[in-house]
Protein backbone atom coordinates (compact mmCIF):
# COMPACT_ATOMS: atom_id res chain seq x y z
CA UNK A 1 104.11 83.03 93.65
CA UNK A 2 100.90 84.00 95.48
CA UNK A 3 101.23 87.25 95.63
CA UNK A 4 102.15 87.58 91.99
CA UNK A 5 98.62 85.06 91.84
CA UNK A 6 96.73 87.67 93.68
CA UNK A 7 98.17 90.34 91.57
CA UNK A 8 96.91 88.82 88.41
CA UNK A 9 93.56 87.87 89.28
CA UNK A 10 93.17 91.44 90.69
CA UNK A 11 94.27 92.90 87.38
CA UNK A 12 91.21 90.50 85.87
CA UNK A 13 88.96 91.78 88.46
CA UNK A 14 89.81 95.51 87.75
CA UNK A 15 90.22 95.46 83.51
CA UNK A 16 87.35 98.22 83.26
CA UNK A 17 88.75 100.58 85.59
CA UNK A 18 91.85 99.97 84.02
CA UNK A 19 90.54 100.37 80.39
CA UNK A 20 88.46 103.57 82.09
CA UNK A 21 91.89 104.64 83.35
CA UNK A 22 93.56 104.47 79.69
CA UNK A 23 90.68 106.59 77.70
CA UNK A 24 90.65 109.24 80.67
CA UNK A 25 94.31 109.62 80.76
CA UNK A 26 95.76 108.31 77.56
CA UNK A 27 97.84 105.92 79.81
CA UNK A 28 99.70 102.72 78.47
CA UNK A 29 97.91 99.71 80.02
CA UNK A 30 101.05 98.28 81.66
CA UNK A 31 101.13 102.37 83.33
CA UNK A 32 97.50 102.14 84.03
CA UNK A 33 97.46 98.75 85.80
CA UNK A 34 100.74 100.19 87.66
CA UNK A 35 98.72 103.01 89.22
CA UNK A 36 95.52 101.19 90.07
CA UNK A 37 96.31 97.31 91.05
CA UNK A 38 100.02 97.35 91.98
CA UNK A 39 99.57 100.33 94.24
CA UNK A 40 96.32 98.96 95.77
CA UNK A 41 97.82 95.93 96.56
CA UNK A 42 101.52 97.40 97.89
CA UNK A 43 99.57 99.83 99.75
CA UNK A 44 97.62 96.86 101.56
CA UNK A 45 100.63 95.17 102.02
CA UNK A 46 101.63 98.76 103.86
CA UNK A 47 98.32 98.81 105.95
CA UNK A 48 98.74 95.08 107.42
CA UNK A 49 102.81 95.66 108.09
CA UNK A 50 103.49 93.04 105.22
CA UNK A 51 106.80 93.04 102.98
CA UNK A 52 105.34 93.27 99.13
CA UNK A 53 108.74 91.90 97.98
CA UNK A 54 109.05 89.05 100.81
CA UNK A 55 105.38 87.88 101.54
CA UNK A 56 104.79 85.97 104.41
CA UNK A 57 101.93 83.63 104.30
CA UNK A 58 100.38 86.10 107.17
CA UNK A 59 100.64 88.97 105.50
CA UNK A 60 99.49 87.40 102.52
CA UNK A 61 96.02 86.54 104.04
CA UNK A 62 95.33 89.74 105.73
CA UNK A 63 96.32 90.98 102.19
CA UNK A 64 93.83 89.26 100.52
CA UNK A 65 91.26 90.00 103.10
CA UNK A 66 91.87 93.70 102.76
CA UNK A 67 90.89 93.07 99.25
CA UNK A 68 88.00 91.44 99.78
CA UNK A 69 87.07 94.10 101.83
CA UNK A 70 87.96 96.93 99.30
CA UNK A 71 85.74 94.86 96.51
CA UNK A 72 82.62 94.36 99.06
CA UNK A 73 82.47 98.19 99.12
CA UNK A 74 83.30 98.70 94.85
CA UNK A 75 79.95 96.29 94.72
CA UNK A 76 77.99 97.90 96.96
CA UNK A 77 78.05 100.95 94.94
CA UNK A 78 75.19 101.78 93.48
């Protein structure tokens, strides 16, 4: 449940790059969020040596601090 939880709110988060994604490419949005949010996030769970599909509440916190690391950097941009 949290790391669907963390999958939606990062889909909120990322809607314009998502929307960007679907004019640029002529994507579906279900394909669009596919390649931008639930490969970011499996590819964290990759980087911290966490299971996507079985979650462990340490993985799931290095997860989401991954995240907030990848955002700090999207908002720094000028």
């Amino acid at each position: 449940m949290v790391r669907d939880a963390i999958i939606e709110c990062f889909t909120q988060t990322q809607q314009e790059v998502i929307e960007s994604m679907k004019v640029i490419s002529g994507l579906k949005s279900k394909e669009a969020k596919k390649i931008n949010v639930d490969l970011l996030i499996e590819n964290a769970f990759d980087e911290v040596g966490g299971d996507f599909n079985n979650p462990t509440k340490e993985s799931l916190i290095k997860v989401i601090m991954k995240l907030k690391k990848f955002c700090s950097r999207c908002i720094q941009r000028p």
